[in-house]
Protein backbone atom coordinates (compact mmCIF):
# COMPACT_ATOMS: atom_id res chain seq x y z
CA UNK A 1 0.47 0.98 17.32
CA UNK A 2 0.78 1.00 13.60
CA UNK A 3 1.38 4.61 12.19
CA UNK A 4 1.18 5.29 8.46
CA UNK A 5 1.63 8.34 6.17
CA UNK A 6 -0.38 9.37 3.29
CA UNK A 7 1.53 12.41 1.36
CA UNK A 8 -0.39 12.26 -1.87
CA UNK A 9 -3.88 10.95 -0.69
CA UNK A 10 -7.00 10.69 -3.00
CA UNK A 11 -10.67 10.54 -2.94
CA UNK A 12 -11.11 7.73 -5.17
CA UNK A 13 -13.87 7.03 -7.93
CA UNK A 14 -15.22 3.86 -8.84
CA UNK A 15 -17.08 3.61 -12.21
CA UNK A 16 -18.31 0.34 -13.59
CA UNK A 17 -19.55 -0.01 -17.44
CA UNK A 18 -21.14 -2.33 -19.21
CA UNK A 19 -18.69 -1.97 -22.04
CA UNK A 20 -16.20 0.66 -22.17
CA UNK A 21 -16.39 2.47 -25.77
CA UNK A 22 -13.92 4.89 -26.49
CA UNK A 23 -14.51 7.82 -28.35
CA UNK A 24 -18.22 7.66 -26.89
CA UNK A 25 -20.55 8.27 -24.08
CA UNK A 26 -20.40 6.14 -21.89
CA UNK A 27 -23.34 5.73 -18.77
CA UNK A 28 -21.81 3.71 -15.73
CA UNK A 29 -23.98 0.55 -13.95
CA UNK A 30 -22.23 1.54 -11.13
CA UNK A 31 -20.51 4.43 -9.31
CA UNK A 32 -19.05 4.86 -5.51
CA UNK A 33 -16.19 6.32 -3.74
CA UNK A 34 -13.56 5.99 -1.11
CA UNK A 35 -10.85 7.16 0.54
CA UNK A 36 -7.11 6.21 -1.08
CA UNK A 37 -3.93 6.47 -0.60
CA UNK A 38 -1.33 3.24 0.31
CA UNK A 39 -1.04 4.64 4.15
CA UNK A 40 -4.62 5.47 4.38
CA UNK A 41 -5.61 1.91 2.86
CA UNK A 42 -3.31 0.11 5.53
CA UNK A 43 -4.80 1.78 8.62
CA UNK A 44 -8.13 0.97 7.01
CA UNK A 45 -7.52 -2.91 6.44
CA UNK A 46 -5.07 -2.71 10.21
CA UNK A 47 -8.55 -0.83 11.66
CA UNK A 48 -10.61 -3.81 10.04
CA UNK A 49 -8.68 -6.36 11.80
CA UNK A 50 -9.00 -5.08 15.21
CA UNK A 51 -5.29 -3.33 14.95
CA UNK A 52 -4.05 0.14 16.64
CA UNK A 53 -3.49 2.82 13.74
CA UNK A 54 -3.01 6.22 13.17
CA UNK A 55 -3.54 7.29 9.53
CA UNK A 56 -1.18 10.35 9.01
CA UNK A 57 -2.03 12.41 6.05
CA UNK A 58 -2.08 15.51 3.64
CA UNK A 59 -5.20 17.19 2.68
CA UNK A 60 -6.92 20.20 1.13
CA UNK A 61 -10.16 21.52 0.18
CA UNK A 62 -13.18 19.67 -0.64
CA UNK A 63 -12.03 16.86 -1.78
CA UNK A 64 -9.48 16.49 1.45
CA UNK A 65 -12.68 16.79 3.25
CA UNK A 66 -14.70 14.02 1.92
CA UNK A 67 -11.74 11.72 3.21
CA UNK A 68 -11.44 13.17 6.35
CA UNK A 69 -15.62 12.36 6.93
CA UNK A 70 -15.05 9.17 5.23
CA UNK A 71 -12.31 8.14 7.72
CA UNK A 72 -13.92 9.31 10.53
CA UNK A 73 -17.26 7.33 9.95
CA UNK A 74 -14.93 3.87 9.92
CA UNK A 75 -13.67 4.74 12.97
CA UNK A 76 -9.75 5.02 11.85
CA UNK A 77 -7.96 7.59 14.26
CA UNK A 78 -6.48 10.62 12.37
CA UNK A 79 -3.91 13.16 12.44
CA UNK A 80 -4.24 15.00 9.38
CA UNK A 81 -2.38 18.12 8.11
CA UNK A 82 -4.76 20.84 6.34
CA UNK A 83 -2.66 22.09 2.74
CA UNK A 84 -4.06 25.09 0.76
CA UNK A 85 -4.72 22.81 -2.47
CA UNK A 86 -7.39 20.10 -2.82
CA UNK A 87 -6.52 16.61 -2.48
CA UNK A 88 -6.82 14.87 -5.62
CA UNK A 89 -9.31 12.42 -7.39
CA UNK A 90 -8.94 9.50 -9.20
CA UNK A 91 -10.81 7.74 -11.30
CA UNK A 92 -11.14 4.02 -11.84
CA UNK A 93 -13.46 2.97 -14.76
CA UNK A 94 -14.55 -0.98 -14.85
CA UNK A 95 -14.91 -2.81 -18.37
CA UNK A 96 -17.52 -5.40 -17.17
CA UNK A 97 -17.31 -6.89 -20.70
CA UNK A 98 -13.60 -8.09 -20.37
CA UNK A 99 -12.48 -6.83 -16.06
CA UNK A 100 -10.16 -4.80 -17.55
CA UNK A 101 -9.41 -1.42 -15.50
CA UNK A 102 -8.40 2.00 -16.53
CA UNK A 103 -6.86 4.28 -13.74
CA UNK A 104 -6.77 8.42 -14.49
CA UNK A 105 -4.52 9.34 -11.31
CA UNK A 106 -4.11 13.06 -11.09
CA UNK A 107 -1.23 14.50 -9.99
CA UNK A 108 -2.02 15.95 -6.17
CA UNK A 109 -1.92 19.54 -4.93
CA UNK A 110 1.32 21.48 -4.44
CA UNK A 111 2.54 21.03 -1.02
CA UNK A 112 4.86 24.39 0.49
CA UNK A 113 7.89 23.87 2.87
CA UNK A 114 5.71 25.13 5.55
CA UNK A 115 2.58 22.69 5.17
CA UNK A 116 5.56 19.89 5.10
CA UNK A 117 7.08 21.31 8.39
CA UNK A 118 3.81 21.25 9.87
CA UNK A 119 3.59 17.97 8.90
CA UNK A 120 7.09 16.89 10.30
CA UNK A 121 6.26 18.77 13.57
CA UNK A 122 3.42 16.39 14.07
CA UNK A 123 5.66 13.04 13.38
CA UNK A 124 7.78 14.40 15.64
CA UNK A 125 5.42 14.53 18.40
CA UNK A 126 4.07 11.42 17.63
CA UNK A 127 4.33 8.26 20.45
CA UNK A 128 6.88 5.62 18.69
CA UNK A 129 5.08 2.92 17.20
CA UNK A 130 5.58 -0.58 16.22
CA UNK A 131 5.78 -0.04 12.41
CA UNK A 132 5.89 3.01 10.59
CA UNK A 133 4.28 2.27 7.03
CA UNK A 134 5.16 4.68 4.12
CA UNK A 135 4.72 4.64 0.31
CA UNK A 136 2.67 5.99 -2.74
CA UNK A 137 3.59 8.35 -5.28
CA UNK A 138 4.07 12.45 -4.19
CA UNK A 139 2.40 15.33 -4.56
CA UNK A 140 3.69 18.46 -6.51
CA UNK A 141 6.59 20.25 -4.47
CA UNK A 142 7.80 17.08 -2.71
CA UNK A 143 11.19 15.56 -3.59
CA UNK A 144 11.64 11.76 -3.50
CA UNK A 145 14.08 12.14 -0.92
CA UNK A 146 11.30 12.93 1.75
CA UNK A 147 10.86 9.18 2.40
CA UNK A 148 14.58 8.77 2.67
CA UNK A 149 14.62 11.22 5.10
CA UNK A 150 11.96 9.89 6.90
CA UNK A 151 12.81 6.25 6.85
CA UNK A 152 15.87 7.44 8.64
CA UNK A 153 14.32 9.58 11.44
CA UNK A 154 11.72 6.29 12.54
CA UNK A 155 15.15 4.35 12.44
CA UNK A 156 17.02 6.54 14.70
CA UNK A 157 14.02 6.13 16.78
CA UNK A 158 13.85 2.26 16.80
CA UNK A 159 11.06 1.80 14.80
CA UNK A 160 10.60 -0.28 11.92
CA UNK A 161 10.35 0.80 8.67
CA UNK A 162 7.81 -0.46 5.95
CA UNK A 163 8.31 1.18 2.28
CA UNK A 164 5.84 0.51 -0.48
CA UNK A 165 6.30 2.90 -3.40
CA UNK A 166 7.84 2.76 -6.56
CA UNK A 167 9.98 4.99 -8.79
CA UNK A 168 12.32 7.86 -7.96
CA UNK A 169 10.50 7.71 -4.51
CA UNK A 170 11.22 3.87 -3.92
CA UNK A 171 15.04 4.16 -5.28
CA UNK A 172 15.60 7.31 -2.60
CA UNK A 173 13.81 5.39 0.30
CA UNK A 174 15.86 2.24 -0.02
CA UNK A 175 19.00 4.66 0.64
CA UNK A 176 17.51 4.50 4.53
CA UNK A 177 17.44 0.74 4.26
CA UNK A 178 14.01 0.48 5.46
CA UNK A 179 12.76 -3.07 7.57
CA UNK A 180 10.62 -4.07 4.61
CA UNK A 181 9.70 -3.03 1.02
CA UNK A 182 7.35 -4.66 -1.06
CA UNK A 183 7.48 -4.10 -4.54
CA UNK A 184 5.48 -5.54 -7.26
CA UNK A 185 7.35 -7.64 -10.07
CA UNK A 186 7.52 -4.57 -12.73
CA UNK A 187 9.10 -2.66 -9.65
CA UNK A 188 11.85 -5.36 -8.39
CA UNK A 189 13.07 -5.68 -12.18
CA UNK A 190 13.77 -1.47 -12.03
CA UNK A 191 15.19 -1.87 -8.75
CA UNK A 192 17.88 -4.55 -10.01
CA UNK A 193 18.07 -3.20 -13.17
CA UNK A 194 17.00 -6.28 -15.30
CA UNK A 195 14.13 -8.32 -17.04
CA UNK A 196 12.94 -10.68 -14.52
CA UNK A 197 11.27 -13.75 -16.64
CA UNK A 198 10.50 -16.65 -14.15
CA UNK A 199 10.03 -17.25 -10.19
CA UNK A 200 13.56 -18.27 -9.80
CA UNK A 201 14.65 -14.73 -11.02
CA UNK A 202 12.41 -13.15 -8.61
CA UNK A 203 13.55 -15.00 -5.96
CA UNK A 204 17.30 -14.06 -6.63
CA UNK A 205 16.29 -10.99 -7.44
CA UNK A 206 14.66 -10.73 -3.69
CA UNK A 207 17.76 -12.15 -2.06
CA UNK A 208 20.15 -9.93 -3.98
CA UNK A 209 18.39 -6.77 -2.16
CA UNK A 210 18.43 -7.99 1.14
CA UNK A 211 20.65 -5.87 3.22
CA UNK A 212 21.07 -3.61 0.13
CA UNK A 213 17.44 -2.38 -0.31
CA UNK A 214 15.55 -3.65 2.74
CA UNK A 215 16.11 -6.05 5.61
CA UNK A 216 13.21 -8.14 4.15
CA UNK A 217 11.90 -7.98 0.55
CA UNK A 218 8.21 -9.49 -0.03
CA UNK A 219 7.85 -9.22 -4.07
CA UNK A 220 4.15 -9.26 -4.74
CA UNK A 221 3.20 -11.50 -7.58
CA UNK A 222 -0.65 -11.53 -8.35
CA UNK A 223 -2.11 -14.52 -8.49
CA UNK A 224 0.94 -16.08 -8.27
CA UNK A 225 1.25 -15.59 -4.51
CA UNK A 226 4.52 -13.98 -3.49
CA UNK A 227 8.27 -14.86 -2.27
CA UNK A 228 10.17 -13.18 -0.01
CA UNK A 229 13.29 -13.10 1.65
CA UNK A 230 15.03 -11.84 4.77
CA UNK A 231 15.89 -13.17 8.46
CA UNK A 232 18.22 -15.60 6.72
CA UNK A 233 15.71 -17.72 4.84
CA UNK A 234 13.49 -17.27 1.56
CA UNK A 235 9.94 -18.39 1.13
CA UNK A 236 7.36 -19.16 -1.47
CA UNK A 237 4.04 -18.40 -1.29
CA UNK A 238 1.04 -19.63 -2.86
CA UNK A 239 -1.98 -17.47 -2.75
CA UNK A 240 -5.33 -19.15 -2.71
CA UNK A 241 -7.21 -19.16 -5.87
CA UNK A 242 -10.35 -16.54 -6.28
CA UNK A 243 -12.66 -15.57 -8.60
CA UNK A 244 -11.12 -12.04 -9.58
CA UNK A 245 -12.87 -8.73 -9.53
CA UNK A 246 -10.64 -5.67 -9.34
CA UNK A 247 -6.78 -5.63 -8.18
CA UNK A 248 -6.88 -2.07 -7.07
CA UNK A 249 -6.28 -1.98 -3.28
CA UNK A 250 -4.72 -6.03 -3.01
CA UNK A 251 -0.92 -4.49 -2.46
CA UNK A 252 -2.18 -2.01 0.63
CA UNK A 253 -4.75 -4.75 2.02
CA UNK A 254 -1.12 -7.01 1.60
CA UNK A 255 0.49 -4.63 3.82
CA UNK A 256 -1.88 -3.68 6.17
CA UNK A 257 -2.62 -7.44 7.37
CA UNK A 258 1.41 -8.50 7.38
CA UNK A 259 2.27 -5.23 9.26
CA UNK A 260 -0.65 -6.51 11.87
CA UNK A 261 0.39 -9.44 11.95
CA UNK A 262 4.27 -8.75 12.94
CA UNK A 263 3.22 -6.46 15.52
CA UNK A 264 1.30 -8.81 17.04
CA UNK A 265 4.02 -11.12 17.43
CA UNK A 266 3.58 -13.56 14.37
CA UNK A 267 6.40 -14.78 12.91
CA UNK A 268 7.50 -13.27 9.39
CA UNK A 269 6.49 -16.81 7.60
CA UNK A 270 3.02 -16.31 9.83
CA UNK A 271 2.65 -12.54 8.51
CA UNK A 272 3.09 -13.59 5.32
CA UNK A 273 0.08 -15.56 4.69
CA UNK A 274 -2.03 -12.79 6.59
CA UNK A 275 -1.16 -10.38 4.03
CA UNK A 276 -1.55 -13.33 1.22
CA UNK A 277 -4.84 -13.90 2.83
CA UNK A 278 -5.75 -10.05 2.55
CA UNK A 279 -4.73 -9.56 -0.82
CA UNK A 280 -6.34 -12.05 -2.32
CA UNK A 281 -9.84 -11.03 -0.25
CA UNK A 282 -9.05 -7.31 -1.70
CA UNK A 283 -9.05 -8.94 -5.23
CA UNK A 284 -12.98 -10.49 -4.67
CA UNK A 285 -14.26 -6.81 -3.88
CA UNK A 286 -15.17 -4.48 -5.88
CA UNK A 287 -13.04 -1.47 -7.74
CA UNK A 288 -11.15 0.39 -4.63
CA UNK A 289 -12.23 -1.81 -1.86
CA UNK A 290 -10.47 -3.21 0.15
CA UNK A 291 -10.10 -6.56 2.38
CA UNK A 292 -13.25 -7.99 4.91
CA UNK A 293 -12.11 -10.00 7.83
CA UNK A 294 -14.67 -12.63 6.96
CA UNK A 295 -12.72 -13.42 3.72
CA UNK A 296 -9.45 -12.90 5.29
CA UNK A 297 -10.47 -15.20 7.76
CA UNK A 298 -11.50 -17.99 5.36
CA UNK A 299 -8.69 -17.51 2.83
CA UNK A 300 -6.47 -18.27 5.71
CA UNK A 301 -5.84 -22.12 6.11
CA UNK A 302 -5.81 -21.85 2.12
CA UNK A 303 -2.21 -19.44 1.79
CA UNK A 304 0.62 -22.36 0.97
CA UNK A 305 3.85 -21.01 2.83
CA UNK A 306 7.00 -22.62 1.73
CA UNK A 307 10.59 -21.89 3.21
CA UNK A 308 12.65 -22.98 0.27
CA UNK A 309 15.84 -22.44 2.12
């Protein structure tokens, strides 16, 4: 079983436009909305696939209702922890003119000692699972320590770690040395300090963390596939090429399908082209959508997985 934690979830809107003008009314082609959150989107994508999850989570008021129902029509098992402020809501607006995205991300409720013990309690309790999957940005009255501190208790446990965040957040939660992090490449060039300018930075970059940031790094790279490192060998991969529609969810559909596919067995080269696969199907779907299986399925035999040493 694949347990992930949500501490700053969202109900997510999804506004397209035929061309965004600023400064003016604008009337949307198209509007929807959906559960979010980097957990919450990896039990989704794991539930997709046929996995075992349990989506952990913080919520309040209407808003933390609406993800609760959404959730529970999908079928993805819950354990949710009721707070006395609403969950938030973002808003994703679509320039069909150009694909270019604008995110508003509010901040998230404040979150008391007490709602966070609660929360703790319930971790606690929980059956040990395969993976324990972690990351997004915090709600008010959380430190970034909390995924330090929580890193280290699934450790001491014998689970495996995986930490996808960024930030104060990501720089505490390394301090645990988590199994796996996956950061972006604006993220790996604040975690080493320095401008990162071609693959063969990236890819020292991703060796110079391992066993100082994570046991394996995967650093995400758009449509230029990924590399990673860990295990004792590095690897680049090639992502298939697709017609693009909105990048918003690619990075939890990523880590949804690798973290499947490790606790299935699959070796880590295997597991990375599922979550290649899954990305780049999250990147044909629409605003915050995620990943089909269909696609996932038929991107497949297209990831290009090359150990480079």
């Amino acid at each position: 079983m694949i347990l992930t934690l949500t501490l700053n979830p969202s109900v997510d809107h999804s506004v397209n436009v035929a061309r965004w003008r600023k400064g003016r009314t604008n009337r949307p082609t198209a509007f929807w909305r959906d559960p979010g959150g980097k957990g919450i989107n990896v039990s989704r994508v794991i539930h997709r696939l046929g996995g075992d999850t349990t989506a952990y989570a913080l919520v309040g008021g209407a808003p933390g209702q609406l993800v609760r129902e959404a959730l529970e029509r999908e079928g993805v098992a819950l354990n949710l922890v009721e707070v006395s402020g609403d969950t938030r809501i973002n808003t994703i607006i679509t320039d069909l003119s150009d694909g270019t995205q604008t995110r508003l991300n509010l901040p998230g409720p404040q979150v008391s000692a007490d709602e966070l013990e609660t929360l703790y309690q319930r971790l606690d309790a929980a059956p040990d699972p395969t993976f324990f999957v972690v990351g997004g940005s915090l709600p008010e009255g959380v430190l970034p320590e909390v995924y330090e501190t929580l890193i280290a208790a699934f450790k001491a446990r014998g689970v495996r770690t995986i930490l996808d965040a960024d930030g104060d957040p990501l720089r505490c939660g390394i301090r645990a040395l988590p199994y796996l992090i996956k950061p972006n490449e604006f993220e790996i060039a604040e975690l080493v300090g320095e401008r990162l300018r071609n693959l063969e930075e990236f890819i020292a970059a991703a060796e110079e963390l391992v066993g100082k940031a994570a046991e394996v790094v995967v650093v995400s790279l758009g449509e230029q596939g990924a590399v990673a490192a860990g295990e004792g060998h590095t690897w680049r991969v090639r992502s298939p090429h697709v017609e693009p529609v909105s990048e918003v969810g690619a990075g939890d559909s990523m880590v949804g399908a690798f973290a499947l596919a490790l606790a299935r067995g699959e070796s880590l080269e295997d597991a990375l082209r599922w979550g290649t696969a899954a990305g780049a199907a999250a990147v044909m779907t629409p605003g915050t959508e995620l990943s089909h299986p269909k696609e996932i399925h038929r991107l497949l035999p297209q990831v290009q997985v090359e150990r480079l040493r």
